[in-house]
N, C-alpha and C. Protein backbone atom coordinates (compact mmCIF):
# COMPACT_ATOMS: atom_id res chain seq x y z
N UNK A 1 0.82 -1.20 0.00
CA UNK A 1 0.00 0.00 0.00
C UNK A 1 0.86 1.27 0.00
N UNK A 2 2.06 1.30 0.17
CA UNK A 2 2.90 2.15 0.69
C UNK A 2 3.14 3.07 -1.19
N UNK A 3 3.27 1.87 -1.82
CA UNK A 3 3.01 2.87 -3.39
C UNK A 3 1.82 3.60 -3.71
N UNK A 4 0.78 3.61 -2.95
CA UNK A 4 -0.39 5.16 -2.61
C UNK A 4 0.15 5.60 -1.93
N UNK A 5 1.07 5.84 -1.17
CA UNK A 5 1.03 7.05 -0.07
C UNK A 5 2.74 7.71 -1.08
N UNK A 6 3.45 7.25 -1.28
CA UNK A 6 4.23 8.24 -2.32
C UNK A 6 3.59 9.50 -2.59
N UNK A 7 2.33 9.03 -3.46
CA UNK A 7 1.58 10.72 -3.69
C UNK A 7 1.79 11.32 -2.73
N UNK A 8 1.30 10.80 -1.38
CA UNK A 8 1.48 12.53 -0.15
C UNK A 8 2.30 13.63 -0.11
N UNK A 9 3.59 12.36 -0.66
CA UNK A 9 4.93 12.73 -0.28
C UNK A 9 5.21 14.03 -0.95
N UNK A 10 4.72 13.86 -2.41
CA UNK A 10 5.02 14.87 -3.33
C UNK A 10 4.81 16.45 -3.19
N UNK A 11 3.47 16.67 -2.58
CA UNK A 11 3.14 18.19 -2.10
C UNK A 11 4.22 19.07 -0.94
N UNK A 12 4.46 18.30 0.17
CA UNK A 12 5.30 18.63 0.89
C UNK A 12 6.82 18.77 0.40
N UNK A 13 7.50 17.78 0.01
CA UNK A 13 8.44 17.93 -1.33
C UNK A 13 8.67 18.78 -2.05
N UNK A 14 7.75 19.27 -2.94
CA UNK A 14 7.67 20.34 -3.62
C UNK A 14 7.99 21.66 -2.69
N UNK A 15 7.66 21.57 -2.10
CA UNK A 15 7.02 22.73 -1.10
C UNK A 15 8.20 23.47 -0.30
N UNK A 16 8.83 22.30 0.43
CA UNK A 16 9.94 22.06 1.15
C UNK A 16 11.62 23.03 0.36
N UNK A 17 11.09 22.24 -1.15
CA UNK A 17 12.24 22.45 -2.05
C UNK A 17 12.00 23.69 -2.27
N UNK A 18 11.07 24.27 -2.56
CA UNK A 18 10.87 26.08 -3.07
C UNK A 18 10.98 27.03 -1.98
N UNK A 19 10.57 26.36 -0.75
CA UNK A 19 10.83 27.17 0.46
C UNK A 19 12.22 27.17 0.58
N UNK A 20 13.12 26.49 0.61
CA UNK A 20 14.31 26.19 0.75
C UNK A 20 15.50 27.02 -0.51
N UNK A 21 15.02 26.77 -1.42
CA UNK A 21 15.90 27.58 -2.15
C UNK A 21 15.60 29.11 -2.70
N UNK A 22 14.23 29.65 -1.75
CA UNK A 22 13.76 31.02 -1.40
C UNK A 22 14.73 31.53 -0.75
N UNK A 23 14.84 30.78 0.71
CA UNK A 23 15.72 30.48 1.67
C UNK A 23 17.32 31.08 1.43
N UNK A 24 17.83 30.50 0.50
CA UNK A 24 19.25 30.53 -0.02
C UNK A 24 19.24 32.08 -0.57
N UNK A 25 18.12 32.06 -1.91
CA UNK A 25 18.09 33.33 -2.42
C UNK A 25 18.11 34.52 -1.96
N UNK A 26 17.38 34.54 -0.52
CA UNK A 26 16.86 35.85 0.47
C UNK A 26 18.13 36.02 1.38
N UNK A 27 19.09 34.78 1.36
CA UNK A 27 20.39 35.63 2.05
C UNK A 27 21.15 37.17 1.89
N UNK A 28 21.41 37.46 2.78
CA UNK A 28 22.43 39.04 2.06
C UNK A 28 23.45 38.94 1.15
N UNK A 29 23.99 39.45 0.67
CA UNK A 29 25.29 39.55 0.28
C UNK A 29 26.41 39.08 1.08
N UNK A 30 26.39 40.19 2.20
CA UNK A 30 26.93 39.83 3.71
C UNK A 30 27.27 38.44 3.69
N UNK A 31 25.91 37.73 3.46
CA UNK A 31 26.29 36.21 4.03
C UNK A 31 26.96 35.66 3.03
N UNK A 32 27.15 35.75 1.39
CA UNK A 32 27.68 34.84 0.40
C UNK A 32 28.42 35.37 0.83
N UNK A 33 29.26 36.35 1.10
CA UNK A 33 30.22 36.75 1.18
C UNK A 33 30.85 35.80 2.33
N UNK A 34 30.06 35.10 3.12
CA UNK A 34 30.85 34.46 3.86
C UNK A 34 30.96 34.85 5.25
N UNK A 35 30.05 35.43 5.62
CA UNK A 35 29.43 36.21 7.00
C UNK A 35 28.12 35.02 7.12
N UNK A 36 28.46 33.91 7.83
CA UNK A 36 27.71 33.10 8.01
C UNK A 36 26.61 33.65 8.91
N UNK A 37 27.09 34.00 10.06
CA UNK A 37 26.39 34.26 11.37
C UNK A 37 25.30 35.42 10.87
N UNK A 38 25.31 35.98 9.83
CA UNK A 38 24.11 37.10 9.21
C UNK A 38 23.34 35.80 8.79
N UNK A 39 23.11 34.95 9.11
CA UNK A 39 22.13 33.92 8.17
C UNK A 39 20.35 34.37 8.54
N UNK A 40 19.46 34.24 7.53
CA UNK A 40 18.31 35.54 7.77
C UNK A 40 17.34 33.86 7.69
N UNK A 41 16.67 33.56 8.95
CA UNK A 41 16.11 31.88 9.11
C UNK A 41 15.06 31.98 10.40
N UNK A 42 13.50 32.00 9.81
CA UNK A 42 12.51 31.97 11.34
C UNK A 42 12.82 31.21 11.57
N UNK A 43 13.57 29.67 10.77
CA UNK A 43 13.17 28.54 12.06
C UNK A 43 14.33 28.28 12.55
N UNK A 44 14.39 28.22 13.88
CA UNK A 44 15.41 28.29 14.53
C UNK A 44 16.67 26.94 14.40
N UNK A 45 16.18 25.77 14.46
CA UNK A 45 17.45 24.73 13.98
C UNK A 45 18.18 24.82 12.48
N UNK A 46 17.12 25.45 11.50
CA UNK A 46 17.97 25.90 10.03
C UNK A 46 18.66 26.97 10.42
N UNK A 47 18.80 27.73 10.84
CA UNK A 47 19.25 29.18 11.11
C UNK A 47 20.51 28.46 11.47
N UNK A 48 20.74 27.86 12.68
CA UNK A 48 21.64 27.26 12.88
C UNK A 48 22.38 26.80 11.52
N UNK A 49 21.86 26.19 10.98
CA UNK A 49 22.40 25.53 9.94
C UNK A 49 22.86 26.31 8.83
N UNK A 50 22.38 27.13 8.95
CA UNK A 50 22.55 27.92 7.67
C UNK A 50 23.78 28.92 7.81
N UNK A 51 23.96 29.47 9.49
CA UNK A 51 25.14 29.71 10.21
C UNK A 51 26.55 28.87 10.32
N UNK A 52 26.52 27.38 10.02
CA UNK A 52 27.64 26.87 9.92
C UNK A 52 27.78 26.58 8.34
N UNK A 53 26.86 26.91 7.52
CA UNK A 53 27.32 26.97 6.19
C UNK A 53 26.31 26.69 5.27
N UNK A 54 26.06 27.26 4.12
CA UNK A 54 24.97 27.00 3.36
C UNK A 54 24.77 25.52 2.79
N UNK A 55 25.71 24.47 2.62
CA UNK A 55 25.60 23.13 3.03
C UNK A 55 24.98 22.32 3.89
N UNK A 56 25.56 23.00 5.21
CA UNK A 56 25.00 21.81 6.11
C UNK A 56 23.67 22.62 6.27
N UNK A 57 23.02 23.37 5.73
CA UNK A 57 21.55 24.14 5.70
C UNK A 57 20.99 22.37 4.44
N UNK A 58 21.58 22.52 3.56
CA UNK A 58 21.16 21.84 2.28
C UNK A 58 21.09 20.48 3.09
N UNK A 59 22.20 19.92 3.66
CA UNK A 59 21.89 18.40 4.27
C UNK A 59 20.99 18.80 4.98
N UNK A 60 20.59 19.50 6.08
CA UNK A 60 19.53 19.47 6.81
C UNK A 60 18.72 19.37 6.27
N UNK A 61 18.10 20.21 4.94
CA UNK A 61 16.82 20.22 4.42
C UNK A 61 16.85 18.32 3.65
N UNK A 62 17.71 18.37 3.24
CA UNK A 62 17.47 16.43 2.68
C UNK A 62 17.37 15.58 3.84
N UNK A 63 17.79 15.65 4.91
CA UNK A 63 17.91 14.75 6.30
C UNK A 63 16.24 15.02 6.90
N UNK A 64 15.65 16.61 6.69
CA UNK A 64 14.20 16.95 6.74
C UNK A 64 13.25 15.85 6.14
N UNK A 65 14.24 16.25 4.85
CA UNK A 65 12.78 15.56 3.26
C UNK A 65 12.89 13.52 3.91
N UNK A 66 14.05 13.22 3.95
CA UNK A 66 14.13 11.81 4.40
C UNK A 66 13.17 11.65 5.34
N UNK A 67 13.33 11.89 6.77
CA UNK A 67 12.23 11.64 7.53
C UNK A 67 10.88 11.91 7.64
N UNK A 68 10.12 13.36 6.61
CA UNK A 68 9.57 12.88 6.79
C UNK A 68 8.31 12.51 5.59
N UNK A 69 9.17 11.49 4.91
CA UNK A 69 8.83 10.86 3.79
C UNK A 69 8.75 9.39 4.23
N UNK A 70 9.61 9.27 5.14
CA UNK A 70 9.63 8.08 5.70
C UNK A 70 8.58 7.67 6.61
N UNK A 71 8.00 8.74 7.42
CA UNK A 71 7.41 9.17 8.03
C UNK A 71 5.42 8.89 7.42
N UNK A 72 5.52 9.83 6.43
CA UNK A 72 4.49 9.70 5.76
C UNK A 72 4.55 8.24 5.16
N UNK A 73 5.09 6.88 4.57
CA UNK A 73 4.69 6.03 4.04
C UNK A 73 4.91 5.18 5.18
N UNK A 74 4.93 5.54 6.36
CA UNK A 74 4.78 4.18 7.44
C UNK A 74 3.50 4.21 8.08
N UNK A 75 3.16 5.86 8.32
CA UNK A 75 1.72 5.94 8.93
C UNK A 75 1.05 5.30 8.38
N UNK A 76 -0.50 5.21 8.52
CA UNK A 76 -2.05 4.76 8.34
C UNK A 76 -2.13 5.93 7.37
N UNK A 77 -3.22 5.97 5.93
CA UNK A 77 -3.60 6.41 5.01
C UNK A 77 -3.97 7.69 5.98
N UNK A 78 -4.80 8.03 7.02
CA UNK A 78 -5.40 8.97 7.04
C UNK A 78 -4.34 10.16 7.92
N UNK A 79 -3.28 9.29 8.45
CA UNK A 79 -2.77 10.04 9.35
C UNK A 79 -1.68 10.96 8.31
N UNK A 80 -0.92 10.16 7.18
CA UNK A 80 -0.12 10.50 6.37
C UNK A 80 -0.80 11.61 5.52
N UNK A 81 -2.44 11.85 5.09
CA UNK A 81 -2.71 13.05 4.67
C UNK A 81 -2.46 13.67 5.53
N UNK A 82 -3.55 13.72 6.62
CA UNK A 82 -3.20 14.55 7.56
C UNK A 82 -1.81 15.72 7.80
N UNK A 83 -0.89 14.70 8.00
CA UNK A 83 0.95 15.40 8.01
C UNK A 83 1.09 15.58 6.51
N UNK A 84 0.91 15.28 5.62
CA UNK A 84 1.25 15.68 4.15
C UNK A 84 0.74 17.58 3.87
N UNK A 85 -0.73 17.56 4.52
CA UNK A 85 -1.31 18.74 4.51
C UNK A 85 -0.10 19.64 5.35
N UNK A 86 0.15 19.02 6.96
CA UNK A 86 0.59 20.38 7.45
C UNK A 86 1.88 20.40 7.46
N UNK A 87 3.01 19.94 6.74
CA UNK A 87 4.09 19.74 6.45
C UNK A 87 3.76 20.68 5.35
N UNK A 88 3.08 20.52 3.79
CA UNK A 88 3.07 21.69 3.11
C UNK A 88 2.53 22.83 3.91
N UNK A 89 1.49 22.81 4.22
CA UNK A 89 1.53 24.31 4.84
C UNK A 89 2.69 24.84 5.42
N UNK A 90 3.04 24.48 6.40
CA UNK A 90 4.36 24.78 6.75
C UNK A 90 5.16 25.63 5.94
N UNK A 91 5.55 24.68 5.04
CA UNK A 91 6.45 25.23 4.17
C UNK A 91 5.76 26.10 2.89
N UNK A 92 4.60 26.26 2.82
CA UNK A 92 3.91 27.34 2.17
C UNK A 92 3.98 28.63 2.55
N UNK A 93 3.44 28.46 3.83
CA UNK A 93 3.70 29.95 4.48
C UNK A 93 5.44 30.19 4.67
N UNK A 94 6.10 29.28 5.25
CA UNK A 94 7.45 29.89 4.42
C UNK A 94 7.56 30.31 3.60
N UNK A 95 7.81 29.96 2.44
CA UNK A 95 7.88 30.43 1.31
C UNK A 95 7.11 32.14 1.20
N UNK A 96 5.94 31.74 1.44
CA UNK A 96 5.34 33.27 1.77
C UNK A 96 6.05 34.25 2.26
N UNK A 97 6.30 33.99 3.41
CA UNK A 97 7.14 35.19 4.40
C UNK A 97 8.33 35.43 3.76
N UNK A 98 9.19 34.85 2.64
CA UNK A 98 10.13 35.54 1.86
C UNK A 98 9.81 36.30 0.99
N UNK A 99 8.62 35.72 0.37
CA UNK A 99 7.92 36.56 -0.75
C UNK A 99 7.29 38.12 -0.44
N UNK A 100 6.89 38.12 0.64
CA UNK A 100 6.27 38.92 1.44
C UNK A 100 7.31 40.10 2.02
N UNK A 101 8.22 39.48 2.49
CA UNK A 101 8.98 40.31 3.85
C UNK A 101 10.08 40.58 3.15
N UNK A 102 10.89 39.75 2.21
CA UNK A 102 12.36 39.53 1.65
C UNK A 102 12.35 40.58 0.51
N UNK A 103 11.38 40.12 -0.84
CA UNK A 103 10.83 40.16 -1.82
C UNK A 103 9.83 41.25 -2.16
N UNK A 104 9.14 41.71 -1.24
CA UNK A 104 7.94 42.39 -1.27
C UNK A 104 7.24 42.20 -2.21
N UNK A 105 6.76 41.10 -2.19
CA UNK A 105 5.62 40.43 -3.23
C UNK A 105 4.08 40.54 -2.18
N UNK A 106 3.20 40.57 -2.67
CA UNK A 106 1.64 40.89 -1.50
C UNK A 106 1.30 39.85 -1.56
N UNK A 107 0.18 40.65 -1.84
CA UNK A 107 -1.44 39.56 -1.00
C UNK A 107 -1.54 38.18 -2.31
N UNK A 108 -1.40 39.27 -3.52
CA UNK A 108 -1.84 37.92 -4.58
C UNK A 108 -0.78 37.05 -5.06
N UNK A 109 0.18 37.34 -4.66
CA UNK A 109 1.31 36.18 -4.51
C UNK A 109 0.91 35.19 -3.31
N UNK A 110 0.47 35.28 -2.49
CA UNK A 110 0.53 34.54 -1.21
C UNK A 110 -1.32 34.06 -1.63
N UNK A 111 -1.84 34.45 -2.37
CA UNK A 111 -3.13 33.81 -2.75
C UNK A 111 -2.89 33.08 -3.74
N UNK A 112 -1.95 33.02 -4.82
CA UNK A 112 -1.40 32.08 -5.76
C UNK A 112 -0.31 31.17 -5.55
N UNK A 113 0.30 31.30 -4.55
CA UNK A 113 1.09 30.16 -4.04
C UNK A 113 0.18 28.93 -2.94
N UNK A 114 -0.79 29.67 -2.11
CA UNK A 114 -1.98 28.64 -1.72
C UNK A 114 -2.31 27.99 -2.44
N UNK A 115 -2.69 28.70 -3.97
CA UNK A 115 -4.02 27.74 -4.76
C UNK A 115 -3.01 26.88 -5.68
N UNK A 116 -1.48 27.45 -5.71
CA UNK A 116 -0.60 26.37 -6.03
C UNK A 116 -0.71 24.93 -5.43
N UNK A 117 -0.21 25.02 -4.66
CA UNK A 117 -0.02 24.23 -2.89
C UNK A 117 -1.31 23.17 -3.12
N UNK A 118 -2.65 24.24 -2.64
CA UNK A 118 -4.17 23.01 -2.83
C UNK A 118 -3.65 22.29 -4.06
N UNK A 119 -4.23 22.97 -5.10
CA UNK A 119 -4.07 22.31 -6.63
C UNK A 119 -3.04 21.15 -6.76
N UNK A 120 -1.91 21.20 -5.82
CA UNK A 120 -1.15 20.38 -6.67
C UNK A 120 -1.51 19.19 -5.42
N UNK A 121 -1.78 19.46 -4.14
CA UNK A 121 -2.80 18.65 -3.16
C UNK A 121 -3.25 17.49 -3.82
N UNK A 122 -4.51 18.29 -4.34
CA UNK A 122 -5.71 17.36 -4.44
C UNK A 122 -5.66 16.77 -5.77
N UNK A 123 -4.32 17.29 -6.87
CA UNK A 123 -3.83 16.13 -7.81
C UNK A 123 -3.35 15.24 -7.40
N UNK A 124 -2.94 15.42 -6.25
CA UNK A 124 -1.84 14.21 -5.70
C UNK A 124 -2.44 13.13 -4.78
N UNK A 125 -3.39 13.73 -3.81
CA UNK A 125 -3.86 13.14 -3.21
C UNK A 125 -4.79 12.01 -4.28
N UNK A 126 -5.58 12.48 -5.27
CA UNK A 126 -6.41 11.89 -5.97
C UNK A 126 -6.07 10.77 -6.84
N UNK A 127 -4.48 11.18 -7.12
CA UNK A 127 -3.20 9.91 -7.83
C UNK A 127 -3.81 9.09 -6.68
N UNK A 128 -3.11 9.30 -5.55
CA UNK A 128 -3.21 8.30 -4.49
C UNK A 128 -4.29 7.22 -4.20
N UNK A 129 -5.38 7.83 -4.44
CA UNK A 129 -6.69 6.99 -4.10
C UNK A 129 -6.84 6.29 -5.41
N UNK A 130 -6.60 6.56 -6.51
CA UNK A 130 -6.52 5.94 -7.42
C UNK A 130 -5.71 4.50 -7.66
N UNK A 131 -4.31 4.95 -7.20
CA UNK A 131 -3.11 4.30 -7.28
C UNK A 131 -4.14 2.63 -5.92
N UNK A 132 -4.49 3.18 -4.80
CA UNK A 132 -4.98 2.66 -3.38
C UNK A 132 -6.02 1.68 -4.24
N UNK A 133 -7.04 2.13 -5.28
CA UNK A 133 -7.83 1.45 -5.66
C UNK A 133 -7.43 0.21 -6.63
N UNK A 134 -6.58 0.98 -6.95
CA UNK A 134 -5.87 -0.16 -8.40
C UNK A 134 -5.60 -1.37 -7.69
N UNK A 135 -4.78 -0.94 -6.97
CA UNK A 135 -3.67 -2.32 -5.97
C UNK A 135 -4.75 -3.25 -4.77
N UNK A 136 -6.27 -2.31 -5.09
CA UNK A 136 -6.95 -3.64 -4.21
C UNK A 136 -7.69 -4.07 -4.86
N UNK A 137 -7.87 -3.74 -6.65
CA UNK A 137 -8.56 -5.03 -7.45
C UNK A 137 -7.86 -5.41 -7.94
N UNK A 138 -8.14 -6.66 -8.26
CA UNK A 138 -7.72 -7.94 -9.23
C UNK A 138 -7.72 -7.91 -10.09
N UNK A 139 -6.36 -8.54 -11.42
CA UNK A 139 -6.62 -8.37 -12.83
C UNK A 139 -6.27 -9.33 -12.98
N UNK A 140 -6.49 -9.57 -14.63
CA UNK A 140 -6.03 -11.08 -14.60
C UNK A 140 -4.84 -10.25 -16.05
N UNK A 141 -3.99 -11.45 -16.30
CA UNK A 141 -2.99 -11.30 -17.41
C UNK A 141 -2.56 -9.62 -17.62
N UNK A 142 -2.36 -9.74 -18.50
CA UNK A 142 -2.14 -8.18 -19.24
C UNK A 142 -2.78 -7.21 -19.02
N UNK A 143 -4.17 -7.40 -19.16
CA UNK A 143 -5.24 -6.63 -19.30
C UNK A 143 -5.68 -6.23 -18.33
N UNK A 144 -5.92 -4.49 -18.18
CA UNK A 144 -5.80 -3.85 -17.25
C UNK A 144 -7.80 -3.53 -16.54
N UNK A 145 -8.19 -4.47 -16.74
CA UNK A 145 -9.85 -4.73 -16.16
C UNK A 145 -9.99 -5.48 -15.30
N UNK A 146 -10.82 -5.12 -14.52
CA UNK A 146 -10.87 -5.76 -13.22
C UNK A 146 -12.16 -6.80 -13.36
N UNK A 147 -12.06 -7.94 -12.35
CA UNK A 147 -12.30 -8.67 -12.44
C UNK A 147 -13.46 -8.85 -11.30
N UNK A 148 -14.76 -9.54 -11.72
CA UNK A 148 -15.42 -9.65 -10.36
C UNK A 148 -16.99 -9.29 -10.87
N UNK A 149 -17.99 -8.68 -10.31
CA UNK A 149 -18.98 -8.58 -10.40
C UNK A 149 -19.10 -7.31 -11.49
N UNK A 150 -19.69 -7.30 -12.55
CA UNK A 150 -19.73 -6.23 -13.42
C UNK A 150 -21.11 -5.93 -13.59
């Protein structure tokens, strides 16, 4: 079953990755320059990270995406939406607050990165239930029809 819950994975993923290399972009100068300790990070363990080097910022964010991907395909179907949803949010409204605060992008940036975010949701989620349905009917040979009461 764990090949339906992949889909979850994907929204947060996405999400994670654009917040993240917002992240990099919204540094100062200051900091490429190599003024680590200017590292500009609400969340407090990246900040860290991003302070001992824009690397170990990058492993953190993959050591992030690992767990909790891992995370999402061990749970129960409902619990893994559940965290799929607020794992992207999360990292939605990140992304926002660069766009917003860094960037000075407004309101309809942060209303088109939501309906990004849903949209690519409820494609994914909907793979999923699809993918969930496939793998609990029966086919026979090649042919991709299911078998049973018609």
């Amino acid at each position: 079953m764990w090949k339906s819950k992949v889909w979850f994975c994907i929204p947060p993923i996405v999400l994670c990755l654009i917040d993240s290399t917002i992240t990099l972009i919204g540094q100062s100068a200051e900091y490429w320059q190599g003024n680590y300790e200017l590292a500009n990070e609400g969340c407090p363990p990246m900040c860290v990270m991003l302070q001992m080097h824009p690397l170990a910022f990058e492993g953190a964010i993959f050591a992030w995406i690992f767990a909790f991907v891992a995370v999402l395909l061990l749970v129960p179907r409902w619990l893994g939406r559940s965290l799929s949803i607020a794992i992207l949010l999360g990292h939605t409204w990140g992304t926002y607050t660069w766009l917003e605060f860094r960037f000075h992008y407004g309101y309809w940036t942060m209303i088109a990165l939501f309906l990004f975010s849903g949209l690519l949701t409820g494609l994914c989620f909907e793979k999923s239930e699809r993918v969930a349905a496939k793998l609990q009917t029966p086919h026979t040979g090649n042919a991709d029809l299911p078998i049973g009461n018609d």
